[in-house]
Protein backbone atom coordinates (compact mmCIF):
# COMPACT_ATOMS: atom_id res chain seq x y z
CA UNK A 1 201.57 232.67 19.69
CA UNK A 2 204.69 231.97 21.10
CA UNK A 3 205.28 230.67 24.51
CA UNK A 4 207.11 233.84 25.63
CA UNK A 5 204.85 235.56 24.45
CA UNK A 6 201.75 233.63 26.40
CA UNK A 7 204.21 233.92 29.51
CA UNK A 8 204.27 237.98 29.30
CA UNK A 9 200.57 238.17 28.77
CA UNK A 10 200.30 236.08 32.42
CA UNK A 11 202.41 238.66 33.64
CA UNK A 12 200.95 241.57 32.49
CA UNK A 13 197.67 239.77 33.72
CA UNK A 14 198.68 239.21 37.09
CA UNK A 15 199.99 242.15 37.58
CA UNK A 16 196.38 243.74 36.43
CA UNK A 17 195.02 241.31 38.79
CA UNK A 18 196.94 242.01 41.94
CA UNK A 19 196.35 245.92 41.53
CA UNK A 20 193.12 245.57 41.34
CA UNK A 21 193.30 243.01 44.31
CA UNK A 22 194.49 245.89 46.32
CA UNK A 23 193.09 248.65 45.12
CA UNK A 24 189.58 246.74 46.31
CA UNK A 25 191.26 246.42 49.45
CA UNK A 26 191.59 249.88 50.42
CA UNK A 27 188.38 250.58 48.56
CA UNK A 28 186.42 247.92 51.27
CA UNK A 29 188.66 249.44 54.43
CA UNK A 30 187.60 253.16 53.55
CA UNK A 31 183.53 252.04 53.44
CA UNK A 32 184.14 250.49 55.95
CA UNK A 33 186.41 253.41 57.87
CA UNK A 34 183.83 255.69 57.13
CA UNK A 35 180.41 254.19 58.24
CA UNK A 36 178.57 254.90 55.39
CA UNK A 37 177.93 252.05 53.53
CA UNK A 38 175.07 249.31 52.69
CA UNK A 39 175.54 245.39 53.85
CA UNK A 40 174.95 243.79 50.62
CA UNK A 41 177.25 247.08 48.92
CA UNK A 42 180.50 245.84 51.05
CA UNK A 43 179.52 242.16 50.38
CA UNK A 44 179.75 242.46 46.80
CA UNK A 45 183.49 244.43 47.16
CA UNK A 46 184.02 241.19 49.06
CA UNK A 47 182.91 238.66 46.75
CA UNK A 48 184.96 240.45 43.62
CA UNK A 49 187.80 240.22 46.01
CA UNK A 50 187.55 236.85 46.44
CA UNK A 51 186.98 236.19 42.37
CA UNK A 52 190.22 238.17 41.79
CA UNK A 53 191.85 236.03 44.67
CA UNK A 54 191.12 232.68 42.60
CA UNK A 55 191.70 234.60 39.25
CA UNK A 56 195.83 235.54 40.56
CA UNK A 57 195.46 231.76 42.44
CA UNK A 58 194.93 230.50 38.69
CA UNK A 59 197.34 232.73 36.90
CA UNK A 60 200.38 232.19 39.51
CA UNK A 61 200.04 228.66 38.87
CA UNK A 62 199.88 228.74 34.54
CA UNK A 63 203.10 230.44 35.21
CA UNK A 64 204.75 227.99 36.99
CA UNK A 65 206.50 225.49 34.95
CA UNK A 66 205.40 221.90 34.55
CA UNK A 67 207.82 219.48 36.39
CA UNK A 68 207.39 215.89 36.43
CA UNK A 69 207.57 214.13 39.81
């Protein structure tokens, strides 16, 4: 595999990633809007939130060139 080919797949990943980042988020804000929901329900919205947080964290950073100091 090529490396342009690697770097599209990152970006196709991210992008994944960052919709589905913010579709959670107004998933978690419309429980949350509407009083109907369980604790441990809106906890795990968080916690996959957070996963996908690290996940574009990671993926930003394979995309970022290597630069020697």
């Amino acid at each position: 595999m090529s490396e342009i080919d690697e770097y599209e797949q990152l970006k196709t990943r991210l992008a994944h990633l960052k919709a589905e980042h913010s579709d959670l988020d107004l998933a978690i804000d419309a429980l949350i809007l509407s009083g109907n929901y369980n604790t441990l329900q809106l906890q795990r919205l968080k916690k996959r939130k957070l996963v996908l947080k690290d996940q574009i964290f990671s993926t930003e950073n394979a995309l970022l060139p290597d630069i020697i100091a």
